[in-house]
Protein backbone atom coordinates (compact mmCIF):
# COMPACT_ATOMS: atom_id res chain seq x y z
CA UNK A 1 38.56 -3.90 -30.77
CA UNK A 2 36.79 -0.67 -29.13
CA UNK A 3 33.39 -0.06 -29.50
CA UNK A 4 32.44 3.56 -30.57
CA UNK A 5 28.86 3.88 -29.18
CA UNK A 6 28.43 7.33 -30.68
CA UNK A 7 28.36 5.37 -34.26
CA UNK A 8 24.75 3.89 -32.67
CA UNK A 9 22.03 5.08 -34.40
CA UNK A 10 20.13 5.27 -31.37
CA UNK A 11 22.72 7.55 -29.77
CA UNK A 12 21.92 10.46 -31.62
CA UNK A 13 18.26 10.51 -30.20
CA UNK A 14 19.35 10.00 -26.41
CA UNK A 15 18.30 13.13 -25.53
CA UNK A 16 14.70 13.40 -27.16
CA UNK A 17 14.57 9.69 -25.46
CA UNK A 18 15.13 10.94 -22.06
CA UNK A 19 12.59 13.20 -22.77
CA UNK A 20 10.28 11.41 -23.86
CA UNK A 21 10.70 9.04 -21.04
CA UNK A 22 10.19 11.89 -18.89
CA UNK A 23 6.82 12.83 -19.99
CA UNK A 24 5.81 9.69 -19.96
CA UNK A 25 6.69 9.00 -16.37
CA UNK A 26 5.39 12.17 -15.40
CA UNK A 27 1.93 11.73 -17.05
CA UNK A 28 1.83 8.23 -15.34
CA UNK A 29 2.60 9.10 -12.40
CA UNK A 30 0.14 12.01 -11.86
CA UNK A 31 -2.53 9.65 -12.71
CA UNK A 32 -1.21 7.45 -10.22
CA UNK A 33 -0.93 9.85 -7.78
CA UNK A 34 -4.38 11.66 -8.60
CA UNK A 35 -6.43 8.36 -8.59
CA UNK A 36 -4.96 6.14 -6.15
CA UNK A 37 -2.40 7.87 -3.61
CA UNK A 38 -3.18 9.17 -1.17
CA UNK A 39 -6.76 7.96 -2.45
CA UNK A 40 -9.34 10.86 -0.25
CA UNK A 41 -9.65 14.68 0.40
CA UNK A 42 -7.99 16.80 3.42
CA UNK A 43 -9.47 19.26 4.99
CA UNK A 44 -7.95 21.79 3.43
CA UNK A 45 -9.26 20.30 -0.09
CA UNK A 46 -12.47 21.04 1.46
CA UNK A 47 -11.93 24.22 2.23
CA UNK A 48 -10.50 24.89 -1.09
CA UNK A 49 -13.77 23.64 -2.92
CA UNK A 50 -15.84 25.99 -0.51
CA UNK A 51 -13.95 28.85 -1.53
CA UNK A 52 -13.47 27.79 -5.13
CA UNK A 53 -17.39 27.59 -5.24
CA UNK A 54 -18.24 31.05 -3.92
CA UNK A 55 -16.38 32.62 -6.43
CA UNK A 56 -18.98 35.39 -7.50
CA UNK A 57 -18.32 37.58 -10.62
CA UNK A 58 -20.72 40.34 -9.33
CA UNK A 59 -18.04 42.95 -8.51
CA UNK A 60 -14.14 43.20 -8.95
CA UNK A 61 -13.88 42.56 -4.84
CA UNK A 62 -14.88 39.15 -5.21
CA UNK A 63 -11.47 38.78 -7.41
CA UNK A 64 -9.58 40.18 -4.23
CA UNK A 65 -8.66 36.72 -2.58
CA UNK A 66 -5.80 34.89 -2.39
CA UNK A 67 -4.69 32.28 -4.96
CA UNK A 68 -7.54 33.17 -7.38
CA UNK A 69 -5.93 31.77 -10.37
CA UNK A 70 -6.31 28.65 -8.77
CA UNK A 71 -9.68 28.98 -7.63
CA UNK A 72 -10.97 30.30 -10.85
CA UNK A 73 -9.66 26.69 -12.55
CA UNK A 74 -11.28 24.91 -9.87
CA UNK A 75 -14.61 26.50 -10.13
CA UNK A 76 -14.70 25.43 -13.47
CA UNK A 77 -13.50 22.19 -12.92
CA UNK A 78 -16.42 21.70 -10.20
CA UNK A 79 -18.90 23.11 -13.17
CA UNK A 80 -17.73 20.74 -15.57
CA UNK A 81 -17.37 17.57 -13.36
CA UNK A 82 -19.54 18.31 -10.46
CA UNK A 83 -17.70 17.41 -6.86
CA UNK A 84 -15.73 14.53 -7.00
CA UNK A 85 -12.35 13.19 -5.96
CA UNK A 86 -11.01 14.31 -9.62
CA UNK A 87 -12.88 17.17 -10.18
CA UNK A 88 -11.48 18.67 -6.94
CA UNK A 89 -8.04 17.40 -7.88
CA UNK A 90 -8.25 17.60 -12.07
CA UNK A 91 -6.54 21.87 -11.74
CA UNK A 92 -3.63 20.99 -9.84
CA UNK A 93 -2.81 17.73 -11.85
CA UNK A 94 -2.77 20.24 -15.11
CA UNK A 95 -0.89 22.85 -13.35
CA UNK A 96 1.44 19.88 -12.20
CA UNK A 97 1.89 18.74 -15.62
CA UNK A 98 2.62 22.11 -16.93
CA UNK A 99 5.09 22.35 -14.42
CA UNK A 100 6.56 19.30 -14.99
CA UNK A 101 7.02 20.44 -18.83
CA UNK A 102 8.14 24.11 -17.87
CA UNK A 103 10.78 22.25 -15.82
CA UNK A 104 12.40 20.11 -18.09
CA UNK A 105 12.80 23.09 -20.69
CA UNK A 106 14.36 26.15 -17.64
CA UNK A 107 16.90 23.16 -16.98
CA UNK A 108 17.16 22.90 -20.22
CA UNK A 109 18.41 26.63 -20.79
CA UNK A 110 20.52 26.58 -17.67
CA UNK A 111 22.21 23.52 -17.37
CA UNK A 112 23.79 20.77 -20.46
CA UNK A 113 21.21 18.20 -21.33
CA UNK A 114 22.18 15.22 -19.65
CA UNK A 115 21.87 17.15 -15.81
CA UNK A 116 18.87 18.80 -17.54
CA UNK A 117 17.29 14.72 -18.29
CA UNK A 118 18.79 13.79 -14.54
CA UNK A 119 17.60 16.39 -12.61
CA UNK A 120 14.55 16.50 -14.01
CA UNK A 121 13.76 12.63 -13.46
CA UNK A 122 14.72 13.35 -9.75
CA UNK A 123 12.58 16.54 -9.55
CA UNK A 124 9.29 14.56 -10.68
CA UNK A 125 9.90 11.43 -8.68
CA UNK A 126 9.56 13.52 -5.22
CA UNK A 127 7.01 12.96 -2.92
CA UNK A 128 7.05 16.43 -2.53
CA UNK A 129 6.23 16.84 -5.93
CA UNK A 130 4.02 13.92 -6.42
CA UNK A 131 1.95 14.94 -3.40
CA UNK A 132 1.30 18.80 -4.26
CA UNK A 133 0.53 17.65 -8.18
CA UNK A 134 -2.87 15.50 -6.55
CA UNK A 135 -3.77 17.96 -3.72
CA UNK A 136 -6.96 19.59 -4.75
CA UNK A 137 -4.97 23.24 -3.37
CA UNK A 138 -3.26 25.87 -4.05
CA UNK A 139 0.10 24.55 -3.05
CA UNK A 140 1.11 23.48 -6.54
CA UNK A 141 0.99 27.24 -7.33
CA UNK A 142 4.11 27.81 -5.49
CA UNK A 143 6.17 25.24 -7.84
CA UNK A 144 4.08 26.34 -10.95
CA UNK A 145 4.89 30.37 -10.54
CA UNK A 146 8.40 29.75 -9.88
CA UNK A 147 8.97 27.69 -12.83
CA UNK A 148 6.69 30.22 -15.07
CA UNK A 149 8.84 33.02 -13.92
CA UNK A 150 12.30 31.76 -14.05
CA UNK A 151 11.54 30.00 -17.57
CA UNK A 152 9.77 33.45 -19.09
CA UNK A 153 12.74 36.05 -17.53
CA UNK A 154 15.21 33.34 -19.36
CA UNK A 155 13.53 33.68 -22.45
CA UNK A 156 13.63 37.16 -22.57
CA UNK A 157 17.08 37.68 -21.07
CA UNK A 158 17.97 35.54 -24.27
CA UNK A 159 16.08 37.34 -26.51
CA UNK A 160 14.26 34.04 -27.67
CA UNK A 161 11.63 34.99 -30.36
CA UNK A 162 8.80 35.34 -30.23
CA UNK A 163 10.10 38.38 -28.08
CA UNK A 164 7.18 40.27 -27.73
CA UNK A 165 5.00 37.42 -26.50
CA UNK A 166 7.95 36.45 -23.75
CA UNK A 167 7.42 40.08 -22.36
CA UNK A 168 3.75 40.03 -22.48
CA UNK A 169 3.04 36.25 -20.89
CA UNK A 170 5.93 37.20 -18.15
CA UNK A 171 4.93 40.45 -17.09
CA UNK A 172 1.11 38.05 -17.07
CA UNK A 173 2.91 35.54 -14.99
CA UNK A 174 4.22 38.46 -13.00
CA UNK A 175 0.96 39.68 -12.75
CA UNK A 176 -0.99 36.40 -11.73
CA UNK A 177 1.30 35.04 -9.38
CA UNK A 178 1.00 38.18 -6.98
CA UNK A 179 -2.20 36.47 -5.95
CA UNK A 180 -0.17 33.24 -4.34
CA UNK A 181 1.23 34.22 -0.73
CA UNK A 182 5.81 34.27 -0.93
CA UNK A 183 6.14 34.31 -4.83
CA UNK A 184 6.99 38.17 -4.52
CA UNK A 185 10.40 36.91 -3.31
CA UNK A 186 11.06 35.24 -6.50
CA UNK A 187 9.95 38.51 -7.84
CA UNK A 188 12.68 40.56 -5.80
CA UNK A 189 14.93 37.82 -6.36
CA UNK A 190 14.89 38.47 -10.03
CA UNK A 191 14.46 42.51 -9.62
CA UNK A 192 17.88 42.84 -7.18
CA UNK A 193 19.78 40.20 -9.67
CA UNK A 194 18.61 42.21 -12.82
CA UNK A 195 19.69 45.49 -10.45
CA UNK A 196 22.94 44.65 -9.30
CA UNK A 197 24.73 41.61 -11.51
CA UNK A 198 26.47 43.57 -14.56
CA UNK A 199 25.25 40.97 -17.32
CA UNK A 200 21.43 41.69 -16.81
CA UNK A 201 21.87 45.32 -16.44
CA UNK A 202 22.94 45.17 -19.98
CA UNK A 203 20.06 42.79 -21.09
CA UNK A 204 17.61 44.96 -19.12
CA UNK A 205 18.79 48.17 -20.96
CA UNK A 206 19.12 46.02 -24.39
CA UNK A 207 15.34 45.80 -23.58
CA UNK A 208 12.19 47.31 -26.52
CA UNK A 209 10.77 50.16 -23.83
CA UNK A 210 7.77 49.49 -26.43
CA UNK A 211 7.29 46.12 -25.69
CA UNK A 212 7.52 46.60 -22.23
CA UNK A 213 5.21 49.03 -21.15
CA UNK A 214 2.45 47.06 -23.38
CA UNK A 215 3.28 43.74 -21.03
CA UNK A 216 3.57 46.18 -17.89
CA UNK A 217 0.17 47.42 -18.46
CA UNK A 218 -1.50 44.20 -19.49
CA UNK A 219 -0.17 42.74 -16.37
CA UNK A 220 -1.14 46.19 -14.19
CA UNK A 221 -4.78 45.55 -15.35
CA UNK A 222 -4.94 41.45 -14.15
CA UNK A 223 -3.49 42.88 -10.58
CA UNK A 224 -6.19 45.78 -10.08
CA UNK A 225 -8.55 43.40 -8.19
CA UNK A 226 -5.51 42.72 -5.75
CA UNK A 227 -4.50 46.27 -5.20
CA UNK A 228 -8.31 47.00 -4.55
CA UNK A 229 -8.47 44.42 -1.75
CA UNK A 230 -4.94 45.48 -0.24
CA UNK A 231 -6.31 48.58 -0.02
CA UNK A 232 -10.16 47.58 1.08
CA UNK A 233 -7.97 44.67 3.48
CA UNK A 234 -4.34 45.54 4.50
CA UNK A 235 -4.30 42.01 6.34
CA UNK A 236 -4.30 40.58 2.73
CA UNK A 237 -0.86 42.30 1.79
CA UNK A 238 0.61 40.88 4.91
CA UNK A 239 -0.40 37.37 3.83
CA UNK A 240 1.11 37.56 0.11
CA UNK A 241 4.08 38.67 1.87
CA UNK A 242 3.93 35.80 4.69
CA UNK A 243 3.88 38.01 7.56
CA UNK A 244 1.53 36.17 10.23
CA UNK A 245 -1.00 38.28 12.47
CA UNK A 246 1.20 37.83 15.91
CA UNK A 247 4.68 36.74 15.54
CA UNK A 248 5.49 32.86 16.06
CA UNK A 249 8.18 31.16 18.23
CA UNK A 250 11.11 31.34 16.52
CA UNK A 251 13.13 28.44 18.32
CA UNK A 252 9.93 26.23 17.87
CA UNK A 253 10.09 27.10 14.02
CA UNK A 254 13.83 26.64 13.48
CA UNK A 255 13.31 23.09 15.17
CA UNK A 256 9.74 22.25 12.61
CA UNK A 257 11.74 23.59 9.51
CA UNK A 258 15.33 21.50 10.70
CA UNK A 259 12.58 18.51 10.71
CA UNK A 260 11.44 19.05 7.82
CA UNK A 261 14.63 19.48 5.71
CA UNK A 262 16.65 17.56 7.24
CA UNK A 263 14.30 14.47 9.99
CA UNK A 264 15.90 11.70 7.84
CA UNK A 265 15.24 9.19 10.60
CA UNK A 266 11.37 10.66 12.26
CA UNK A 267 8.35 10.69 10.88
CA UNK A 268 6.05 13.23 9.39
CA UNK A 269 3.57 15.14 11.81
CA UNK A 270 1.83 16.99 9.29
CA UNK A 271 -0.04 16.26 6.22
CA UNK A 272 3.13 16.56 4.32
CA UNK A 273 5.57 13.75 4.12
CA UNK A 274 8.64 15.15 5.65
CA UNK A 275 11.69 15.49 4.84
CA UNK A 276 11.40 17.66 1.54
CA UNK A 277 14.09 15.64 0.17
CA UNK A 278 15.25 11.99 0.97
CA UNK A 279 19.18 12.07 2.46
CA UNK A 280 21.12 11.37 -1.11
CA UNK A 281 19.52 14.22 -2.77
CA UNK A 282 20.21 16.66 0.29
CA UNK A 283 23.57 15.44 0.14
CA UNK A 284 24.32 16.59 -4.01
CA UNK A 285 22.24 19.97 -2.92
CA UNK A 286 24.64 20.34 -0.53
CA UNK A 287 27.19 20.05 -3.23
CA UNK A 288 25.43 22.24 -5.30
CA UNK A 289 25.65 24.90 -2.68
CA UNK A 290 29.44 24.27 -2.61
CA UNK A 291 29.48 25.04 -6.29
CA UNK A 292 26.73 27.82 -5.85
CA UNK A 293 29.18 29.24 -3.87
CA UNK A 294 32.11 28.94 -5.87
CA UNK A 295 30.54 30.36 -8.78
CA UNK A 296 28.92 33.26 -7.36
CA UNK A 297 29.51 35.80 -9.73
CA UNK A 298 27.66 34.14 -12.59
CA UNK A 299 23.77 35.12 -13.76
CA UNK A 300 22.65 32.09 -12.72
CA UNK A 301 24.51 31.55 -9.01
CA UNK A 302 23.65 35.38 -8.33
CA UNK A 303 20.09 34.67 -8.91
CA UNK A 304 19.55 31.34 -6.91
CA UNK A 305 21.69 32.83 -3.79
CA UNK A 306 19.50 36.11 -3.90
CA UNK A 307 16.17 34.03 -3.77
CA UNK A 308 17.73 31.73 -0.76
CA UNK A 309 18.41 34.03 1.44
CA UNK A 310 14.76 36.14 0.67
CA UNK A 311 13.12 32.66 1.24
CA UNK A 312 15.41 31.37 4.41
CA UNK A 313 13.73 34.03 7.31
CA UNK A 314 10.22 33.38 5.76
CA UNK A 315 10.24 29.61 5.90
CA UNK A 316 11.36 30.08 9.76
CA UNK A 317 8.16 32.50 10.01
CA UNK A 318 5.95 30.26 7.62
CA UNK A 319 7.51 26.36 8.42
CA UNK A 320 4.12 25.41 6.23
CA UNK A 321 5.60 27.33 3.12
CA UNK A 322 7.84 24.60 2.95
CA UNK A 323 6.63 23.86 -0.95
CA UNK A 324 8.22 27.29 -2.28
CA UNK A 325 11.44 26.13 -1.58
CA UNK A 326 10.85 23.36 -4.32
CA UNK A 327 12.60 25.04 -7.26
CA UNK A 328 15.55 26.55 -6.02
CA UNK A 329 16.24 23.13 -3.84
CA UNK A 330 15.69 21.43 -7.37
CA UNK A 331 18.43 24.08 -9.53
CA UNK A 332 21.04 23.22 -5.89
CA UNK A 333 20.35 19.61 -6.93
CA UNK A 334 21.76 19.98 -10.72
CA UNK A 335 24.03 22.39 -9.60
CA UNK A 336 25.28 19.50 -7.28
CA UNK A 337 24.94 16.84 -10.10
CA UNK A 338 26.80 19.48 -12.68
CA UNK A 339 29.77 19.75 -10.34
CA UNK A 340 30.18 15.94 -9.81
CA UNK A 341 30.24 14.95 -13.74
CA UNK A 342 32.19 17.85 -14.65
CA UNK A 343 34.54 16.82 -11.55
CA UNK A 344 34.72 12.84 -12.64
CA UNK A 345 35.08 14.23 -16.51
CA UNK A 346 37.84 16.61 -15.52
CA UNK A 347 39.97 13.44 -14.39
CA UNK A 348 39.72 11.69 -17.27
CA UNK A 349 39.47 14.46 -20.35
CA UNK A 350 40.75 11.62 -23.06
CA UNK A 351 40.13 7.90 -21.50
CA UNK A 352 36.18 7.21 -22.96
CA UNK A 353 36.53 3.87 -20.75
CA UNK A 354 36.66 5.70 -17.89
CA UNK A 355 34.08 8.26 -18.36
CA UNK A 356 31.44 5.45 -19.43
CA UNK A 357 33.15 3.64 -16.27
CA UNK A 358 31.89 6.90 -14.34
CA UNK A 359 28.07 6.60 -15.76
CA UNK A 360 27.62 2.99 -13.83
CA UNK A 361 27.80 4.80 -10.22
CA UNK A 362 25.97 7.89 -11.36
CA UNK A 363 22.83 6.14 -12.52
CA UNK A 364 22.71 3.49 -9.44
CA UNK A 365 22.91 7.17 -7.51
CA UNK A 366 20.16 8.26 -9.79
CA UNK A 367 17.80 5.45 -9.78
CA UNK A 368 18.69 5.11 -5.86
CA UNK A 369 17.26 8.78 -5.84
CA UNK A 370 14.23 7.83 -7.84
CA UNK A 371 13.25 4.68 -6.39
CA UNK A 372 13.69 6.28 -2.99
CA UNK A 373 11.50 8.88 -3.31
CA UNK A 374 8.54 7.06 -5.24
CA UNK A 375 8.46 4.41 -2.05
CA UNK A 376 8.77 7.41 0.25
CA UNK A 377 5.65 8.76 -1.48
CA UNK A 378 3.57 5.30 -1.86
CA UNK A 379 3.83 3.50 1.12
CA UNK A 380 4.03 7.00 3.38
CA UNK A 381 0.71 7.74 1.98
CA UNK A 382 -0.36 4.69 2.29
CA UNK A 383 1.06 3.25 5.88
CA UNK A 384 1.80 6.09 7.86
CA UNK A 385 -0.21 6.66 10.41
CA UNK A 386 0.30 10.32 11.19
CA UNK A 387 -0.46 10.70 7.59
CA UNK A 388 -3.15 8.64 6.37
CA UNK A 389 -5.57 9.81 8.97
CA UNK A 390 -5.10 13.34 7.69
CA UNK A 391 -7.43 12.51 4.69
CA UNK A 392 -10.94 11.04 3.97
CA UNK A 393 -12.40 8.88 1.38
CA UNK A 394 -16.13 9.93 2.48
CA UNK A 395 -16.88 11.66 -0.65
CA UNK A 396 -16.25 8.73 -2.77
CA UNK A 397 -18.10 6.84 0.03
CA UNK A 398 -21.42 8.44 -0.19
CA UNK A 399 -24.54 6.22 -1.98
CA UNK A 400 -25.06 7.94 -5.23
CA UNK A 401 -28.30 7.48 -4.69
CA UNK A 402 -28.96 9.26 -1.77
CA UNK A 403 -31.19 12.02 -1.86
CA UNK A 404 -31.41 13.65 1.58
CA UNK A 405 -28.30 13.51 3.72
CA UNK A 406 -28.25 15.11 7.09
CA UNK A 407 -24.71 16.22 8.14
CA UNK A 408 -22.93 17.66 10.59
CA UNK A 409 -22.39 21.69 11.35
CA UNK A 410 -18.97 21.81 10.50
CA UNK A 411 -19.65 19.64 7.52
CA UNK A 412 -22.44 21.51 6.23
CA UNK A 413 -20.05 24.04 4.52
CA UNK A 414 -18.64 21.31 1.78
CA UNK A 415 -21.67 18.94 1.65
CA UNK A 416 -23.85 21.71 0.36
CA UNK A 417 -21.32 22.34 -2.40
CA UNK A 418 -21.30 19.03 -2.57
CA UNK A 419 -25.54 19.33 -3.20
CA UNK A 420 -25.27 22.52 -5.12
CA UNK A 421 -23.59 20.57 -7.81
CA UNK A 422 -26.27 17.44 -7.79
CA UNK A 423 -29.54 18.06 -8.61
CA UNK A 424 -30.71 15.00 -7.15
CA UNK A 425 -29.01 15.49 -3.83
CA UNK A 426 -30.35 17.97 -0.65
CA UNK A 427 -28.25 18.58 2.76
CA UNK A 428 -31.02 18.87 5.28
CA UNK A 429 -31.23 19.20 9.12
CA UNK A 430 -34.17 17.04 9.79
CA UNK A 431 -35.08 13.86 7.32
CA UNK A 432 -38.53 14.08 5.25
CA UNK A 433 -38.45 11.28 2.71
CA UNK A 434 -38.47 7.47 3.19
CA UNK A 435 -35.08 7.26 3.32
CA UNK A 436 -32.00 9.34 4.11
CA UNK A 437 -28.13 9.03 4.66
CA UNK A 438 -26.77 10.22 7.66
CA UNK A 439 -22.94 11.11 8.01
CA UNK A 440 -21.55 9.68 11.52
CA UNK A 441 -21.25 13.06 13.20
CA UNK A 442 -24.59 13.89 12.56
CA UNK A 443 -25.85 10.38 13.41
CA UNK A 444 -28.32 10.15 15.93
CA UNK A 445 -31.51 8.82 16.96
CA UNK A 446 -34.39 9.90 14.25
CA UNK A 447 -38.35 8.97 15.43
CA UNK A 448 -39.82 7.36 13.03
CA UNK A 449 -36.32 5.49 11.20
CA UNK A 450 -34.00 2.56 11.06
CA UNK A 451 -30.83 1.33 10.18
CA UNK A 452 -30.67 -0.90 7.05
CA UNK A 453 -26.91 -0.26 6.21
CA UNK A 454 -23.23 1.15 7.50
CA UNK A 455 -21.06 2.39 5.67
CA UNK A 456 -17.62 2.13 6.77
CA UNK A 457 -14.11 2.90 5.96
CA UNK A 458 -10.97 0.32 5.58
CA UNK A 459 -8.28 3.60 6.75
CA UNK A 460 -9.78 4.69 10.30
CA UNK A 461 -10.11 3.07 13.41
CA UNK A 462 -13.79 4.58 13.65
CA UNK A 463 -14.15 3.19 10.55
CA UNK A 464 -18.16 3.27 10.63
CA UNK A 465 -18.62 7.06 7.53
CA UNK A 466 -22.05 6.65 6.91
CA UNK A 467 -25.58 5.73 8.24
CA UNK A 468 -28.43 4.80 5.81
CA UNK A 469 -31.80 4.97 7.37
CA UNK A 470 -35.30 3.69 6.31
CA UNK A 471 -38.89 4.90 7.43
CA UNK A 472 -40.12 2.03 9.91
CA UNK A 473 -43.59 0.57 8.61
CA UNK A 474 -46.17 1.71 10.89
């Protein structure tokens, strides 16, 4: 007697359950990841909050700065919340989120549902991803444009109504993600596709003029900050087009970006856990270059190849870039995972034993890749040396009573954000009141003062973060 599993009633919703599992996953693990893992601020958090907080809306120059959508979220975030661990990280966990959602439905246009529900699992189970959704920076704007912009220039290619809002929120999109350094190469990518591939020059011409010079000008009047500081600042274009100041070492580069891609068996040396992609999900890219390749004349080959090889010399210029290569690694990988079911289907077209038969190896491959890169992401965070070190817990540290702190020069930049968001907190250079906290750079003998407490950390070896000080009785 043979089973027919598509008479289940719970087989007709195995697609909005995938889904649905997928948001939920995603959703849990961003709080996991933005509470716990990796648990402190980098410097380059810090950084970000300084320039997020000095955000001025006194003239349209003040717009002129790189990654200002970003910023702008931030700053309110900080207004809202004050300066915390959260607040710093609260933009890029909604950005990742969005992105996350924006995902699912562009693999959703371009690929069948089930590699759609697959690749999308794998996609938010990185600890590439995982790590740039809780990093209080810009980086998660380089996944977040890409998906905005393929998802948006689908949309309209398909004529999806509402049409007229499609053209206006891409040529917005367009607009906005000008601001983030590299994502004009997904904008050339999709320019030289819609140029030279025969399909989209007949979508393009199939195209309301109307419509589009209303989203053309919309978008033209959200970039007039950035033309006014390329102009005011030529440096600035060079950055949003990733051209460094002196030219690197290009050997030196090819070997960081190999290590990066493809240092299966090394550890990370930067703050990024390294490689991009753990060694089974290189493997089914590398398949879904095979069938990239194969299929080359199609809309959606055509536009993934174009964007490759603008990103490939960049990434050797810009190894830190590393993050904008998330997407289009992500569309190899269902590519990849396409190829193999349609391959193990194309065996057996009319034995249903067989192709369930073919499910058992694909989802130990799948939950391999899943489990993989969620331990990858906890216990790198959370063991490796290299990587741990790179960020600090001080913030969440620091007495929230204290109302004089004496810091450091080179921390005096975030600590008086820090103050300028806590009425009840000052950053001073010399100590007035009866007590004061002192951070352990700036500790040092103060006349007149004790110790009566330090405050230490459980991740460094110089573990000792803060010194509390009384006034000595006299």
């Amino acid at each position: 007697m043979s089973i027919d599993f598509t008479s289940f009633y719970l087989y007709r919703f195995r697609y909005w359950i995938g889904y649905g599992l997928i948001g939920f996953v995603s959703v849990a693990l961003l709080v996991f990841a933005g509470l716990y893992l990796p648990g402190g601020i980098s410097d380059e958090e810090m950084q970000a909050v300084i320039t997020s907080h000095n955000i001025s809306l006194s003239s349209i120059g003040d717009y002129a700065i790189i990654n200002l959508p970003f910023h702008l979220l931030q700053h309110a975030s900080l207004s809202l919340f004050g300066v915390s661990n959260f607040s710093i990280k609260l933009p890029s966990l909604i950005l990742a989120l969005l992105s996350a959602v924006g995902l699912i439905i562009l693999l959703r246009k371009w690929f069948k549902r089930n590699i759609a529900v697959l690749g999308s699992i794998i996609a938010i189970t990185t600890g590439q991803f995982l790590f740039i959704a809780q990093s209080g920076t810009p980086r998660i704007l380089f996944i977040f444009w890409s998906v905005c912009l393929l998802l948006l220039g689908t949309l309209v290619a398909r004529r999806e109504a509402p049409r007229t809002l499609w053209k206006i929120l891409f040529f917005v999109t367009v607009a906005l993600s000008l601001y983030t350094p590299l994502t004009i190469y997904a904008l050339i990518a999709l320019l030289l596709a819609a140029m030279l591939h025969p399909h989209l020059r007949f979508v393009v011409r199939q195209l309301s003029k109307t419509r589009v010079l209303i989203g053309a000008a919309v978008g033209l009047i959200l970039v007039i900050p950035l033309i006014y500081g390329i102009i005011k600042s030529p440096e600035l274009g060079l950055t949003i087009l990733g051209i460094p100041s002196t030219m690197p070492n290009f050997l030196d580069n090819i070997v960081l970006v190999s290590q990066q891609y493809f240092g299966f068996s090394t550890s990370s040396i930067t703050p990024l856990m390294t490689p991009v992609f753990g060694l089974g999900s290189m493997l089914i890219i590398a398949v879904g270059v095979y069938r990239l390749i194969r299929t080359r004349q199609s809309t959606r080959s055509y536009l993934v190849l174009i964007w490759m090889l603008c990103l490939i010399p960049i990434i050797i210029i810009n190894p830190q870039y590393t993050s904008v290569t998330f997407l289009p690694l992500v569309l190899l990988l269902c590519f990849g995972l396409d190829h193999l079911l349609g391959y193990w289907y194309g065996l057996f077209p009319r034995n249903p034993y067989a192709r369930i038969a073919g499910l058992i190896p694909l989802i130990i491959l799948v939950g391999a890749l899943v489990l993989s890169g969620l331990e990858r992401y906890v216990y790198g965070y959370h063991y490796d040396t290299a990587t741990v070190a790179n960020f600090s817990n001080d913030l969440s540290l620091l007495p929230k009573d204290t109302k004089e702190l004496v810091v450091a020069v080179s921390e005096e930049p975030f600590y008086s954000v820090v103050a300028a968001h806590n009425k009840h907190l000052r950053v001073v250079k010399e100590p007035t009141g009866s007590t004061f906290v002192a951070t352990s750079r700036a500790n040092y003998a103060f006349r007149g003062y004790e110790i009566e407490r330090i405050i230490t950390s459980s991740r460094l070896r110089n573990a000792d973060r803060f010194y509390v000080y009384k006034k000595i009785d006299q």
